[in-house]
Structures are given as structure tokens and as C-alpha cells.
Protein backbone atom coordinates (compact mmCIF):
# COMPACT_ATOMS: atom_id res chain seq x y z
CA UNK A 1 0.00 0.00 0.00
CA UNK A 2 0.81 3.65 -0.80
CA UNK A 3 2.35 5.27 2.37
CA UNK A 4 0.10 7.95 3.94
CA UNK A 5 1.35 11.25 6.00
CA UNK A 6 -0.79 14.08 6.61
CA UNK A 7 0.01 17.87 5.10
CA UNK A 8 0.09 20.33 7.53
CA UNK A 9 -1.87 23.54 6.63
CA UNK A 10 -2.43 26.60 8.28
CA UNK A 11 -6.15 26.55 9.55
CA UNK A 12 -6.88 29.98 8.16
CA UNK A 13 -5.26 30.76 5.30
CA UNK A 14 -4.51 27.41 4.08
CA UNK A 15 -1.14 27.68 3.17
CA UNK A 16 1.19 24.43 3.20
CA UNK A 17 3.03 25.00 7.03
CA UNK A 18 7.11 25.24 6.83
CA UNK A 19 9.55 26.44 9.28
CA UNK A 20 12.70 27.13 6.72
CA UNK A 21 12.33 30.50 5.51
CA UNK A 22 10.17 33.32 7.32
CA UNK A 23 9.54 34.84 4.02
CA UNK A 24 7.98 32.26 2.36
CA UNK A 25 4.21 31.68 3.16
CA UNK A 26 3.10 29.52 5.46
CA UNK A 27 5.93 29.96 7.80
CA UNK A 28 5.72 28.78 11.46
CA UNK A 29 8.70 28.83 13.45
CA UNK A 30 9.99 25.46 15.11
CA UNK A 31 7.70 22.83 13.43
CA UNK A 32 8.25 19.17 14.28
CA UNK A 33 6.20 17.84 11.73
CA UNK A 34 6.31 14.12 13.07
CA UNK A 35 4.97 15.68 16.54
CA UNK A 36 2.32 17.89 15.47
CA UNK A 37 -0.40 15.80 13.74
CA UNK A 38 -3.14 16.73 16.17
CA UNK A 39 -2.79 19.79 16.95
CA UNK A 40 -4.80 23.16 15.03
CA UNK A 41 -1.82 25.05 13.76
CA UNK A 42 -2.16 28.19 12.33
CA UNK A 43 0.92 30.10 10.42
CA UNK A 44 2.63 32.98 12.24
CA UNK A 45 0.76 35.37 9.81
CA UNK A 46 -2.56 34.39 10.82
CA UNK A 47 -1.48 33.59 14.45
CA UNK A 48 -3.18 36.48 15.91
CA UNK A 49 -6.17 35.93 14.45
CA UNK A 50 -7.36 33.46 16.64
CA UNK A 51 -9.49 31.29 14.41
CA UNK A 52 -11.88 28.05 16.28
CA UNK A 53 -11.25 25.14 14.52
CA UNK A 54 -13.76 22.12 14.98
CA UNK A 55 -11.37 19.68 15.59
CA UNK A 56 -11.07 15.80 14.16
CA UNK A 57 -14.93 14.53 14.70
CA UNK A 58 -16.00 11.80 16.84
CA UNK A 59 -15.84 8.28 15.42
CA UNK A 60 -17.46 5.73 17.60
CA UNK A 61 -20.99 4.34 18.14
CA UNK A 62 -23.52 6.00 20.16
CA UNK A 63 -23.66 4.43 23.54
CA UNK A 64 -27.36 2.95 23.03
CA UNK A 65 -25.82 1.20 19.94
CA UNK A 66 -22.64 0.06 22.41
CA UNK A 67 -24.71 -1.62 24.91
CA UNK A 68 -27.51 -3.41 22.15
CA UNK A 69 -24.33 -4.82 20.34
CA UNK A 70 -22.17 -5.54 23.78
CA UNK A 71 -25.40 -7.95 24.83
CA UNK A 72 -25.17 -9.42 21.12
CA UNK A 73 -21.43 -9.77 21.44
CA UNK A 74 -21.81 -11.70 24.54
CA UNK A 75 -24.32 -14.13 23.35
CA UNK A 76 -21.96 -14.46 19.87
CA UNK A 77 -25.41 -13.38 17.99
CA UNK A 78 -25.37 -13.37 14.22
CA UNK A 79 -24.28 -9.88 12.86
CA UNK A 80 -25.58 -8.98 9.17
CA UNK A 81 -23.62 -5.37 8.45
CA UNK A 82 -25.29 -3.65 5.31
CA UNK A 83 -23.39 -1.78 3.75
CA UNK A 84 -23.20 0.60 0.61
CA UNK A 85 -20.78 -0.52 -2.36
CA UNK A 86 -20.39 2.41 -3.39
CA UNK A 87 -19.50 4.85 -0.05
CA UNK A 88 -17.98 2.12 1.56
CA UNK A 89 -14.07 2.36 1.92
CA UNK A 90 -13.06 0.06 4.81
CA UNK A 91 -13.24 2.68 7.33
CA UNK A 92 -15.17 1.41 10.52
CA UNK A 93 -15.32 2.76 13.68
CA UNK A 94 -13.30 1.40 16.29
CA UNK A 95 -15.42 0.81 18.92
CA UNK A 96 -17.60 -1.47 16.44
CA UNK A 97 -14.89 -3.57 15.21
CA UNK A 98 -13.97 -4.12 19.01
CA UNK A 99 -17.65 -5.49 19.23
CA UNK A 100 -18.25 -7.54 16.51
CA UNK A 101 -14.83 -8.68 15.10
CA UNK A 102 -15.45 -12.45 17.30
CA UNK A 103 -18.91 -12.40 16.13
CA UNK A 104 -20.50 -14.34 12.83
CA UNK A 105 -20.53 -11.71 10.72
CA UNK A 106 -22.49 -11.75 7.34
CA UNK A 107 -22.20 -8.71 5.00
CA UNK A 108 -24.76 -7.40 2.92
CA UNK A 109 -23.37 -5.45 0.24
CA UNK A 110 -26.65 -3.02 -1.34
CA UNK A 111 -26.55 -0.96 -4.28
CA UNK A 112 -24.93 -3.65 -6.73
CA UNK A 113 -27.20 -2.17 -9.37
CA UNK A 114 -24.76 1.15 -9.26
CA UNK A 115 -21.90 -0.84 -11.23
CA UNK A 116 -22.07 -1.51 -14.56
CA UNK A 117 -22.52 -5.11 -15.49
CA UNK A 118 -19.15 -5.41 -16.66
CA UNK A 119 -17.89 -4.84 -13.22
CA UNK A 120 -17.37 -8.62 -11.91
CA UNK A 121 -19.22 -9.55 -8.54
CA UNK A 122 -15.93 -11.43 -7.36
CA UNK A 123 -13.95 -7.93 -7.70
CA UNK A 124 -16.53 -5.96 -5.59
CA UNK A 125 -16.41 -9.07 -2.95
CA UNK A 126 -12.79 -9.25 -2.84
CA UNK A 127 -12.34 -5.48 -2.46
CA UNK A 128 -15.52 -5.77 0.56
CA UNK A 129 -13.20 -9.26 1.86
CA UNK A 130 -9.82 -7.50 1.97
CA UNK A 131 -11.42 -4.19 3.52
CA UNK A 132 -12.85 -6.21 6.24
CA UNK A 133 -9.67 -8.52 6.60
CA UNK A 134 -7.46 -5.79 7.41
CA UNK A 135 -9.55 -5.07 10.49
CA UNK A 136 -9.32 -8.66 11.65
CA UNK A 137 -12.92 -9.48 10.50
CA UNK A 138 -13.45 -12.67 8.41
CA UNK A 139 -17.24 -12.10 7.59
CA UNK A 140 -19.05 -15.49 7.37
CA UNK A 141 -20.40 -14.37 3.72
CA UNK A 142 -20.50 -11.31 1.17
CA UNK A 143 -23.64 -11.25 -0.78
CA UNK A 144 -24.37 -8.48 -3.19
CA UNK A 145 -27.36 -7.19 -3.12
CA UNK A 146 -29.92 -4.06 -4.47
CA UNK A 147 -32.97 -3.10 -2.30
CA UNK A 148 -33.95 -0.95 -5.50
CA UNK A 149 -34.02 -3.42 -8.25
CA UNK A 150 -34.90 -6.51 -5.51
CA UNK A 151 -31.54 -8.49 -6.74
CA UNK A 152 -30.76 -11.43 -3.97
CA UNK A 153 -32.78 -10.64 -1.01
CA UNK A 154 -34.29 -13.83 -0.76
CA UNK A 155 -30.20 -15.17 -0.38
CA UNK A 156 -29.71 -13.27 2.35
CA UNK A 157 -32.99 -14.67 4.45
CA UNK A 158 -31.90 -18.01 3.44
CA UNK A 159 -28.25 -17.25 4.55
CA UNK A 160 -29.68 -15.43 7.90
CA UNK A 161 -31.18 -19.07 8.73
CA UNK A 162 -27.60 -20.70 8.05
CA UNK A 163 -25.59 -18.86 10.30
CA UNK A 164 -27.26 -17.93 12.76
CA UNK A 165 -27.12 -21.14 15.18
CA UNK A 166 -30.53 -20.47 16.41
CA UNK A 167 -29.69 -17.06 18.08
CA UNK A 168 -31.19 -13.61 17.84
CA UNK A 169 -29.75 -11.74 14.72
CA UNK A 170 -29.09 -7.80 14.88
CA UNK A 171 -29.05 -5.92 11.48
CA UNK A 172 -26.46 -2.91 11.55
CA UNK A 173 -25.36 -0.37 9.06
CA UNK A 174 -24.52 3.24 8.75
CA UNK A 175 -27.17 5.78 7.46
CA UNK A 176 -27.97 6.05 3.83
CA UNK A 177 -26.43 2.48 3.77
CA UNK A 178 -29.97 0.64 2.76
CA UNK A 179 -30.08 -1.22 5.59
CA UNK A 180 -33.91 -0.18 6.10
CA UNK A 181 -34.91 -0.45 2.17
CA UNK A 182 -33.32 -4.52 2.49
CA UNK A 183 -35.53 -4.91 5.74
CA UNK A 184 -38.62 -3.28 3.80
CA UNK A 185 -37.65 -5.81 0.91
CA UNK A 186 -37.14 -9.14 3.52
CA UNK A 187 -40.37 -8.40 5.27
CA UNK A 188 -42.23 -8.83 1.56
CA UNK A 189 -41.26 -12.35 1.48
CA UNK A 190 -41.70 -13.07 5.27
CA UNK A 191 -43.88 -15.32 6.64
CA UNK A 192 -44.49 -15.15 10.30
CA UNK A 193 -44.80 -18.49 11.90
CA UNK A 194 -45.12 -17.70 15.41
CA UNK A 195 -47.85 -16.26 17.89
CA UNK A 196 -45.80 -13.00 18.04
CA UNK A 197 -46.09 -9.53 16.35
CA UNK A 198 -43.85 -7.77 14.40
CA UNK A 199 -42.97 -4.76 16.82
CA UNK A 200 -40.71 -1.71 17.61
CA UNK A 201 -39.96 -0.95 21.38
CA UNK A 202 -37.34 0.79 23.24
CA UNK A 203 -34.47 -1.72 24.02
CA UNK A 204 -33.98 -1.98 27.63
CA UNK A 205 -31.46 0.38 29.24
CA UNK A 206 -31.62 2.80 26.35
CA UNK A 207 -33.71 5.24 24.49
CA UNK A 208 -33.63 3.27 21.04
CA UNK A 209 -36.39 1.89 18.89
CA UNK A 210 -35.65 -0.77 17.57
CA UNK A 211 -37.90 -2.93 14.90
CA UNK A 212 -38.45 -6.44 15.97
CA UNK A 213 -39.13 -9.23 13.83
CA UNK A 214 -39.64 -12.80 15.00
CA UNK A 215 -37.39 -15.64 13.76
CA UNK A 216 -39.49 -18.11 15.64
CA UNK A 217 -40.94 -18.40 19.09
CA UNK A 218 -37.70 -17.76 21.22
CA UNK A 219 -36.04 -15.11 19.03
CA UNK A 220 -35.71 -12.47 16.99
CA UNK A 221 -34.14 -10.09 14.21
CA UNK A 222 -33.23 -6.83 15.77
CA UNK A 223 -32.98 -3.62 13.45
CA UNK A 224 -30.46 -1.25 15.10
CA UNK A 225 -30.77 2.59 14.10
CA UNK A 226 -28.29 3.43 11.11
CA UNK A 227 -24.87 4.63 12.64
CA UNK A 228 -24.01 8.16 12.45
CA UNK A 229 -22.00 9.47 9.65
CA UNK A 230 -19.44 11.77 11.14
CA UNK A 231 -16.25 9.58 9.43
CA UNK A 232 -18.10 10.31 5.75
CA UNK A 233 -18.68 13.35 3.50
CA UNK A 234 -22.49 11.81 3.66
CA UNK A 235 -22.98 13.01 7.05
CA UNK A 236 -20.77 16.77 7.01
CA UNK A 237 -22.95 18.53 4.35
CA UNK A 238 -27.04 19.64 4.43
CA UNK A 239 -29.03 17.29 3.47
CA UNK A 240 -29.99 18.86 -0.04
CA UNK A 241 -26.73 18.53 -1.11
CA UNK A 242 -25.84 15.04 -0.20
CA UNK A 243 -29.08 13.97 -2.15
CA UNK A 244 -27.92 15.81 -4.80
CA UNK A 245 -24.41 15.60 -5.58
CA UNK A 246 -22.86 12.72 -3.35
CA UNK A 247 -25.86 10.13 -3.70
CA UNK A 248 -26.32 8.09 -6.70
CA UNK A 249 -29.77 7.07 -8.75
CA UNK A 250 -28.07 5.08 -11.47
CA UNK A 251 -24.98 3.36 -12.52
CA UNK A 252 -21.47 5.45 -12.08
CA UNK A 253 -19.55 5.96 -14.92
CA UNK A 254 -15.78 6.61 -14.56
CA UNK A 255 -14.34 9.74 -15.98
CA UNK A 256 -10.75 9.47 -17.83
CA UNK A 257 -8.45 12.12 -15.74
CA UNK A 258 -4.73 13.40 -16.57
CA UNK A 259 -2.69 15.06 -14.00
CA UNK A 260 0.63 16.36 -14.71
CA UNK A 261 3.32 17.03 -11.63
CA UNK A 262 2.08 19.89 -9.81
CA UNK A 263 -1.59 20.15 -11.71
CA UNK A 264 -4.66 18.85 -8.95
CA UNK A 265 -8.64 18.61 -9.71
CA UNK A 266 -11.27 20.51 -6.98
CA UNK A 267 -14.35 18.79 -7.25
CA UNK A 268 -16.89 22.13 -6.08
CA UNK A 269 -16.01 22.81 -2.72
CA UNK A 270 -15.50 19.45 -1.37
CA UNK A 271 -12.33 17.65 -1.96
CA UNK A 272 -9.10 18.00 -4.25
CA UNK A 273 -6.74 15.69 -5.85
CA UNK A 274 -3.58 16.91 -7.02
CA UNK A 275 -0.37 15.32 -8.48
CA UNK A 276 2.88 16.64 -5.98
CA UNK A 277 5.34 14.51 -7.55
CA UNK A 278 5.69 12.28 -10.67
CA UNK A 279 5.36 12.64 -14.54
CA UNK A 280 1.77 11.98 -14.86
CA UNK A 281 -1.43 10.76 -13.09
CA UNK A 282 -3.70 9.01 -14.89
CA UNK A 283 -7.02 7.77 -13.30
CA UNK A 284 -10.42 7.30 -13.47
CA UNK A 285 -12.64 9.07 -11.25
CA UNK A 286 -16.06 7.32 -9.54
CA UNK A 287 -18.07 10.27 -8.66
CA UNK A 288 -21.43 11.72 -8.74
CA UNK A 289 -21.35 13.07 -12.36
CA UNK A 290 -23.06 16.03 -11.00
CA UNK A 291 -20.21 17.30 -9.14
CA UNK A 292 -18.20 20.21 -11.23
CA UNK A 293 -15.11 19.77 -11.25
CA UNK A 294 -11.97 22.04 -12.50
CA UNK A 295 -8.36 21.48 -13.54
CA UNK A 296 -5.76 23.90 -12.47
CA UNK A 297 -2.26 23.80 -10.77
CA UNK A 298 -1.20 23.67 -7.52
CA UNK A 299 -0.36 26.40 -6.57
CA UNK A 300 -3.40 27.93 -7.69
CA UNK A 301 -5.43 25.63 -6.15
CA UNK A 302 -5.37 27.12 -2.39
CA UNK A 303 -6.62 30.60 -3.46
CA UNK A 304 -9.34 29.19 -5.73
CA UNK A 305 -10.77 26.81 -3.24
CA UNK A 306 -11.05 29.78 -0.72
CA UNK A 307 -12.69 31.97 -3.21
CA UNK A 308 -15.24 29.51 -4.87
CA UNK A 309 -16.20 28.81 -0.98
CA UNK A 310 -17.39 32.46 -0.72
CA UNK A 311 -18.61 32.31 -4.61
CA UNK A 312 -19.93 28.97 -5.46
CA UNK A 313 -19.26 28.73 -8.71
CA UNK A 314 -18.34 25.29 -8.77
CA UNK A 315 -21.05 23.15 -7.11
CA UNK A 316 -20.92 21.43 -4.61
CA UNK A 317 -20.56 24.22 -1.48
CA UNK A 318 -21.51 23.52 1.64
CA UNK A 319 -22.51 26.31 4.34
CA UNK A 320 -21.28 23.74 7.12
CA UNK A 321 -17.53 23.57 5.11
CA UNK A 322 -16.63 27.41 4.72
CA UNK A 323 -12.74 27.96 5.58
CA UNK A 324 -9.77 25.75 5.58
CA UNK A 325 -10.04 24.75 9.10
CA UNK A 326 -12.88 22.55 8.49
CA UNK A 327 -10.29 20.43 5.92
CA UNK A 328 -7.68 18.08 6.23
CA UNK A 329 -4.41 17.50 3.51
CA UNK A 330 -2.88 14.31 3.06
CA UNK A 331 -0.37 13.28 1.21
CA UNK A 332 0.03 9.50 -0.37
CA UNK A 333 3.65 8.12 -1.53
CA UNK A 334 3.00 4.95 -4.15
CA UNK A 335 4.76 2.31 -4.37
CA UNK A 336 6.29 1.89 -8.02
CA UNK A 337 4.84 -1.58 -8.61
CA UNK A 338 3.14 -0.52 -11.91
CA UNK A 339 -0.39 -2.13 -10.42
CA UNK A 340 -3.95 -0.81 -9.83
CA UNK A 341 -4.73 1.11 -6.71
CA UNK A 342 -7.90 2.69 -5.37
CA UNK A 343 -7.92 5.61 -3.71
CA UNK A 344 -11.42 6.49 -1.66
CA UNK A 345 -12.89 9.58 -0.28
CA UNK A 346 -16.22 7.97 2.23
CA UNK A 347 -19.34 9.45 0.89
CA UNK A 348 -17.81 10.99 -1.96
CA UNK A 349 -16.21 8.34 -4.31
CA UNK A 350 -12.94 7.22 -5.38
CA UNK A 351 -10.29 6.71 -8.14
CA UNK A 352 -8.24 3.97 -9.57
CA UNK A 353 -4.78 4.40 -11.66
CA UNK A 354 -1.47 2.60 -11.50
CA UNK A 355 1.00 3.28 -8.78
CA UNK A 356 4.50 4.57 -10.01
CA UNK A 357 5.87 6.44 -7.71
CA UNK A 358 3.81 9.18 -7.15
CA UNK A 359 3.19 11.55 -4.47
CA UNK A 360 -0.61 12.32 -4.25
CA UNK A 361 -2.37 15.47 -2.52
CA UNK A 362 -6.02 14.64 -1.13
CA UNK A 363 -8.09 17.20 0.61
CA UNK A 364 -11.20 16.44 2.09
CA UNK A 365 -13.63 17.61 4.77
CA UNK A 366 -12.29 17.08 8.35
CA UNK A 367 -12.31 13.83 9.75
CA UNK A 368 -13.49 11.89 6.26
CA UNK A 369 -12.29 9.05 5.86
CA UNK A 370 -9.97 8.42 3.20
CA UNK A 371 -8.43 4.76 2.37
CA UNK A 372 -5.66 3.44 -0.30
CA UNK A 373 -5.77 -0.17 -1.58
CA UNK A 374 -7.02 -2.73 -3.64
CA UNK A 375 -9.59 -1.37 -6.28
CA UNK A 376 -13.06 -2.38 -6.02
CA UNK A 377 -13.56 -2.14 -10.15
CA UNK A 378 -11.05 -2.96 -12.98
């Protein structure tokens, strides 16, 4: 994998932090860059002006969800984890991998129908595998599913029955993951065989409603409230906007990009990916076609971003992302192994292109998730 650092900016102005030459910008004097990772640094120029930066946002479960799933854990209960093939990157919250990584785990992977046919199903599992892998969870099953167009929902009841060893089951996913449309789809098909009622009720020792569905006359398939989104650029913009411009209605289609060293790509006011070193990136880009985006270099990239913040003239902006202190910089050094790597922004999309050596700029909102590996197309 591509090793990852993160660039340290100045949380007003923006500018790349150094501490070699006062006259440059983005001067800050005695920077140990190896040190300073966690801390909001500003540049001595803008020192004085004392701007509040949000900080890196929470990423672990709510504590209602942490005791359902701790009871689950303890009773090794079947876990089925919907997810979305699309947002998903392989970044999980801590605190849930904790929980569940012991557990039987069997992953529902919705919105299949947003890759073109093409795109092979053992690709999209193998990406979903490796993801899970390198959090030491070996999921019992991937099946790929689509609550929209109905595809394999009666494979994961039958698979539900399987692995479950008799046990309750507990459905998880994050928001906006489909975990609720494949539960609406399930409960067309089901037949209830016991003297008990499909309910919701508030799970004891917390304020969640949960929907419960009888398995038979001992136990039950509990529907846990979608996780929040804090880790994914699903959950950091209005609502409007990530129905807009980050969620997808039909099948993504990859655009053809070419970066050369120094030239990056905004896409509105959301994210950036820029070439810092190396001859040429070429890549296709998985994104919400109705996100403008804009080619320019470098160096012009810091002042533009500001100014199309304030402007909006290239769409996405969010009100909720206005200055540079609500964005992080990363940098990526590839390996030169001449293969095909992914690189994934959660809730936004990705890109794939062929690691030689270069050094790779991504911006994104605060606390997004951003992951490097295995492609989940070819």
C-alpha cells in the first residue's frame, strides 16, 4: 500500500506549514512535523487571528448502539452489516470492530445495481473481503445485493437461517447504507410463523427503537438505528446537497483524468486531488457526475478553493464547510509496482490508476475518511 502522512496547513489561510524561511508563506517557526499531527496550527501570519477550529470529529458508536451490540457480542449473535458498495471504503469505527470482530458476521453489500454489469461480482467481494480482513474481520459471507431493483434478497434470508445457530440476529449499518430499504424488501417475502407480532420498542437500558421481527418463538431479528456518519462526506454537508451531488440514482460511470506534476482537480467545494510529484497521473474518477469539477495547478489551487467557498461557482458548497479549518491535507507516496490502486474519499467516491511512484495530494472535509488499496472495479 501507498504510504500515507498528513500535510500540515495553516487553519486559516490554508497555506502548506514550513519552518525554513520566514519569508515564504506559510511559515511557522519550530515545526516538528512528526509531533504535530493533532494539533490546530495556524501560520505565524494568521497567528493572531485566533481562528476556532472544529477539531477531528467523533468516530465511535452511540452508547445505546454500544450496549444493544455488547449484549449481542456476549451471546456471539449473528451480525448482518449492510453496507453501501459504493460509499464504503473500509473505514469502521473502532469501537464497532472491538464489538463484533469475534462475532459471525455476514455482509450485505446493497446498491450492486450502481456498477455496470461489466464490473465482476468477485472484484466488488474481494475489495468488501480485503477491507474487512485488514480489520481482523473474516465475515461469514459477502452477498451483493440491491434493495432498489430486488436483486438477492431472498439469499440473504436463506443465509440469515444458516448462520445464525438459532440465536437472535441484529441488522447494523450506517445511514444512507440501505439497511432499512433490504428490511422493507425481507419483510415482503416473510412469513411469520409464530404467535408473536412484528414490533418496535425501546431496548432496555436505552432510548432506542428498535424494529423487531420474529425468527421463531424464542427469538428475533433486531434492526439497530443506522450509525451516524461523522467519518463520511455523507454526514458533514445539508441534506440537499448530499441527495444531490454525493448520492447516486443510477450506474457510475468513470471519468478518464490526466494530471501532470504539480496540476490537482477541486471537485466544487468538497475535496481536491492533485499530483505533488511524478510525470503523470492518470485515473479514473467514480463520482457523482453532478459534481463540477476544475483542472488547475497547484499552486493555484489554495486561493481558488477559498474563493469559490465564498462564490460557489463550482457546485458542490456547503454552508457547514466554509474555511480551511474545516479540511484536512494528506499526502500519499506509491509504491512503483506498476499495479492498480484505489484511492477512496467515504461518501464521496474514489479513483483507480497505476502506482508509479507518485506523491498524491487529497483534501477532504475534516475527519473523512480516506483509504488506499485494492480497487473495487477494474
Amino acid at each position: 500500500m501507498g504510504k500515507l502522512s498528513r500535510v500540515l496547513r495553516c487553519n486559516n489561510c490554508g497555506e502548506i506549514l514550513q519552518s525554513n524561511d520566514k519569508t515564504k508563506p506559510g511559515y511557522i517557526p519550530k515545526l516538528d512535523f512528526t509531533n504535530e499531527t493533532d494539533r490546530v496550527l495556524y501560520c505565524e501570519s494568521c497567528y493572531q487571528k485566533k481562528m476556532v477550529n472544529r477539531g477531528f470529529l467523533a468516530k465511535e458508536i452511540d452508547d445505546d448502539s454500544y450496549t444493544i451490540l455488547k449484549k449481542a457480542a456476549i451471546e456471539r449473535c449473528l451480525i448482518v452489516y449492510a453496507i453501501d458498495t459504493f460509499a464504503f471504503n473500509g473505514i469502521i469505527k473502532s469501537q464497532l470492530i472491538e464489538l463484533i470482530k469475534d462475532l459471525p458476521i455476514l455482509i450485505v453489500a446493497n446498491k450492486k445495481d450502481l456498477f455496470l454489469a461489466k464490473d465482476s461480482d468477485n472484484t466488488l467481494k474481494s475489495f468488501i473481503y480485503d477491507r474487512f480482513k485488514e480489520l481482523n474481520i473474516v465475515p461469514k459471507e459477502i452477498i451483493l445485493v440491491s434493495a432498489n431493483k430486488n436483486y438477492q434478497i431472498d439469499l440473504v434470508k436463506t443465509k440469515i437461517e444458516e448462520y445464525r445457530n438459532q440465536k437472535d440476529v441484529y441488522f447494523i449499518g450506517e445511514r444512507a447504507s440501505g439497511k432499512t430499504a433490504i428490511i422493507n424488501c425481507l419483510l415482503k417475502n416473510y412469513k411469520n410463523n409464530t404467535t408473536r407480532n412484528i414490533t418496535s420498542f425501546i431496548y432496555p437500558n436505552t432510548n432506542s427503537k428498535l424494529l423487531t421481527i420474529p425468527l421463531d418463538e424464542n427469538t428475533n431479528l433486531y434492526e439497530l438505528p443506522g450509525f451516524n456518519l461523522d467519518d463520511s462526506c455523507l454526514g458533514l454537508v445539508e441534506k440537499n446537497i448530499a441527495n444531490k451531488y454525493l448520492s447516486l440514482k443510477t450506474p457510475v460511470k468513470a471519468k478518464k483524468i490526466k494530471l501532470l506534476e504539480d496540476q490537482c482537480l477541486v471537485f466544487g467545494g468538497l475535496a481536491m486531488i492533485g499530483l505533488h510529484q511524478g510525470k503523470s497521473l492518470e485515473f479514473k474518477a467514480y463520482f457523482n457526475d453532478k459534481i463540477e469539477t476544475k483542472k488547475m495547478g497547484l499552486d493555484k489551487e489554495r486561493i481558488f478553493f477559498k474563493t469559490n467557498l465564498l462564490k460557489k461557482d463550482l457546485r458542490p458548497v456547503s454552508d457547514l464547510l466554509m474555511d480551511f479549518d474545516n479540511y484536512d491535507l494528506f499526502q500519499y507516496k506509491m509504491e512503483n509496482d506498476n499495479k492498480l490502486h484505489e484511492i477512496a474519499i467515504k461518501g464521496l467516491g474514489f479513483i483507480t490508476f497505476i502506482a508509479k511512484g507518485q506523491i498524491i495530494y487529497i483534501m477532504a472535509p475534516k475527519g473523512v475518511g480516506i483509504k488506499e488499496g485494492t480497487p473495487r472495479v477494474i
